[in-house]
C-alpha atoms as a PDB file:
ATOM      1  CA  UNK A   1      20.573 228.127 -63.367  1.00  0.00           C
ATOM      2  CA  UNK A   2      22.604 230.043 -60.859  1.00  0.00           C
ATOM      3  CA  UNK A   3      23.415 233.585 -60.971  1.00  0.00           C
ATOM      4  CA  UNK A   4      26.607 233.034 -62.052  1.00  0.00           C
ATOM      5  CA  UNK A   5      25.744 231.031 -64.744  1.00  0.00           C
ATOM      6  CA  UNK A   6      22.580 232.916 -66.037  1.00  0.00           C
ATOM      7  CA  UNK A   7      25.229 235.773 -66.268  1.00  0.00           C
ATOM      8  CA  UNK A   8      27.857 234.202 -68.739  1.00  0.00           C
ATOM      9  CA  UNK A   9      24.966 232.870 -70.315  1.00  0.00           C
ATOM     10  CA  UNK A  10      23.876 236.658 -71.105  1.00  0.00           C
ATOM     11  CA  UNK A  11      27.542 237.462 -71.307  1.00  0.00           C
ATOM     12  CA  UNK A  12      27.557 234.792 -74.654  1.00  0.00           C
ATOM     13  CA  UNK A  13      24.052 236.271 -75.618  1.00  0.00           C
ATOM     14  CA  UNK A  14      25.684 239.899 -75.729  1.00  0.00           C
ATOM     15  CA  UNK A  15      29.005 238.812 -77.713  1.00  0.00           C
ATOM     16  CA  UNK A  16      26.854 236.942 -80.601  1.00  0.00           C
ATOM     17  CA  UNK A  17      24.674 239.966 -80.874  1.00  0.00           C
ATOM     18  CA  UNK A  18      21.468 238.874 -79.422  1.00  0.00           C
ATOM     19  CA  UNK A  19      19.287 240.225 -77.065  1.00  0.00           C
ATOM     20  CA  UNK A  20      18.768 238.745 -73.355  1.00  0.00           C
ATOM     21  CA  UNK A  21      19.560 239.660 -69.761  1.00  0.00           C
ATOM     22  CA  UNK A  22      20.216 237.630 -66.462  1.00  0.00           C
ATOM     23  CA  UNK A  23      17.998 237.863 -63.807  1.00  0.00           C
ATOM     24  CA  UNK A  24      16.359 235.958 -60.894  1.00  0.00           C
ATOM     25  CA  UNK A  25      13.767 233.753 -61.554  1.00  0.00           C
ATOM     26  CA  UNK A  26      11.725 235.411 -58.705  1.00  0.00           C
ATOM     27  CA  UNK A  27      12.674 239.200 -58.078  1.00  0.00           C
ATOM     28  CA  UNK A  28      11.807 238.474 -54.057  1.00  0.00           C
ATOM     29  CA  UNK A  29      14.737 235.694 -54.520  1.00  0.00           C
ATOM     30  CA  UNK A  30      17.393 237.134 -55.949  1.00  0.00           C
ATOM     31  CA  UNK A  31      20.014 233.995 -54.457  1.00  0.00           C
ATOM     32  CA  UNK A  32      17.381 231.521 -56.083  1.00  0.00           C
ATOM     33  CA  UNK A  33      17.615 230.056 -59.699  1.00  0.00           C
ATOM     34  CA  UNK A  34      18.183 233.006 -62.607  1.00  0.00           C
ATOM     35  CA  UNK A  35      16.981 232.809 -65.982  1.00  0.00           C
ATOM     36  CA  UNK A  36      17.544 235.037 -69.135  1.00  0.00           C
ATOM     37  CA  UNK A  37      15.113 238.078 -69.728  1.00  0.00           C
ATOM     38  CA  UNK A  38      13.779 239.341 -72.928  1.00  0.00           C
ATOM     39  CA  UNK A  39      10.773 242.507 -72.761  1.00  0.00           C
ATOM     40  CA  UNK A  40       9.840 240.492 -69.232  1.00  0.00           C
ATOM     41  CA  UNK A  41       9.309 237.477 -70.716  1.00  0.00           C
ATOM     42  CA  UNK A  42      11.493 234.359 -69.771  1.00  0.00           C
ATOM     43  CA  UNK A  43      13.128 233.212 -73.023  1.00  0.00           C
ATOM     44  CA  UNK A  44      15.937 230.847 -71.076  1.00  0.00           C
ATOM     45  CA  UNK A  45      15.362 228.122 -73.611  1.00  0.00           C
ATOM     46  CA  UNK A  46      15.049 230.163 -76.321  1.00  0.00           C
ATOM     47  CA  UNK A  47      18.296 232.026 -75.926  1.00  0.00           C
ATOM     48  CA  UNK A  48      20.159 228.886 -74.980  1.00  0.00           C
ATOM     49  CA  UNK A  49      18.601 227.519 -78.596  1.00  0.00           C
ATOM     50  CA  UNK A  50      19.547 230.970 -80.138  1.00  0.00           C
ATOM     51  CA  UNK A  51      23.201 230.664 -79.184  1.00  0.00           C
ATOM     52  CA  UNK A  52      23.589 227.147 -80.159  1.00  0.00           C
ATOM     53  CA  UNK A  53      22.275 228.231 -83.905  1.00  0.00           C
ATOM     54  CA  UNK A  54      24.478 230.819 -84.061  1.00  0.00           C
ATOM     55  CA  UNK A  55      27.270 229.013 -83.524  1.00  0.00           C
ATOM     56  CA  UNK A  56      25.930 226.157 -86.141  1.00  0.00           C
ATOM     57  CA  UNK A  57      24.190 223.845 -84.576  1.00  0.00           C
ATOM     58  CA  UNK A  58      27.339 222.690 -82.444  1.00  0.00           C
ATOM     59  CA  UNK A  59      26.125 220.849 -79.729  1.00  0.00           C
ATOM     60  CA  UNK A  60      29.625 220.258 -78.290  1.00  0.00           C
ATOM     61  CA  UNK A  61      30.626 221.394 -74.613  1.00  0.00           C
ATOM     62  CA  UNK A  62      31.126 224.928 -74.319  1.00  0.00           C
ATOM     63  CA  UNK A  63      32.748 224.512 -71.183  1.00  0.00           C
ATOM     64  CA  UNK A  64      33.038 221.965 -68.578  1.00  0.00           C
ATOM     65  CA  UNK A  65      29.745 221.637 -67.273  1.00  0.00           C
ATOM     66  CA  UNK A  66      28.077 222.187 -70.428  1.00  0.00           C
ATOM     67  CA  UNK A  67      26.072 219.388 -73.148  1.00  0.00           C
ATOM     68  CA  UNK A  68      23.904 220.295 -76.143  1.00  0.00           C
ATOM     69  CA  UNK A  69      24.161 223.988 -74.917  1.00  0.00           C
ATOM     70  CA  UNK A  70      22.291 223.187 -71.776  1.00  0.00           C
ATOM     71  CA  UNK A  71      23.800 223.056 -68.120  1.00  0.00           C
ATOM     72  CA  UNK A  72      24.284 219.591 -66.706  1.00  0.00           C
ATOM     73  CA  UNK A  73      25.831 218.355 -63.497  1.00  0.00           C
ATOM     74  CA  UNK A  74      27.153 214.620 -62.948  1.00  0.00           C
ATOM     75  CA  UNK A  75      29.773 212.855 -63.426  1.00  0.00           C
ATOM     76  CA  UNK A  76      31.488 210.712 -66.237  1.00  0.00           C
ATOM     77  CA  UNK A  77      33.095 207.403 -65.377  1.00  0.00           C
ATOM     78  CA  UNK A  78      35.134 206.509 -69.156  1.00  0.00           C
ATOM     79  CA  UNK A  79      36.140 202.482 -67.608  1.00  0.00           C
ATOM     80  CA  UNK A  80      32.882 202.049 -66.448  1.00  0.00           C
ATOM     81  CA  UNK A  81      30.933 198.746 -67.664  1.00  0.00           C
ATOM     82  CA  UNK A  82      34.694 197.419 -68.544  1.00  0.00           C
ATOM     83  CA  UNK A  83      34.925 194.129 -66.974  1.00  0.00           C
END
């Protein structure tokens, strides 16, 4: 995830009450991919998971860009297939 991304993601993390900070994926990269931090230990999935427990299992968009609580990127065509 980007920087900007990894940073709402802690953002989220911080407003729920769980742990986790943002931070690159390689400290020698800091404009490469970003991942959340817990005690040095990547827990990106984990904290994604965490947040979509706490808020019930909802699997709905957070925000545009968002599915099952896990960044996507694409497109969505709603005529397509329609003769």
């Amino acid at each position: 995830m980007t920087k900007d991304e990894a940073r709402k993601v802690a953002r989220a993390l911080e407003l729920v009450g769980l742990p986790g900070e943002a931070g690159p994926a390689d400290p020698a990269v800091p404009d490469g991919a970003w991942r959340i931090w817990r005690d040095g230990q990547d827990v990106t999935l984990a904290s994604l998971d965490a947040l979509i427990e706490h808020l019930g299992g909802e699997t709905a968009p957070l925000e545009p860009g968002w599915h099952d609580g896990h960044p996507v990127r694409g497109f969505v065509f709603p005529d397509a297939g329609r003769g």
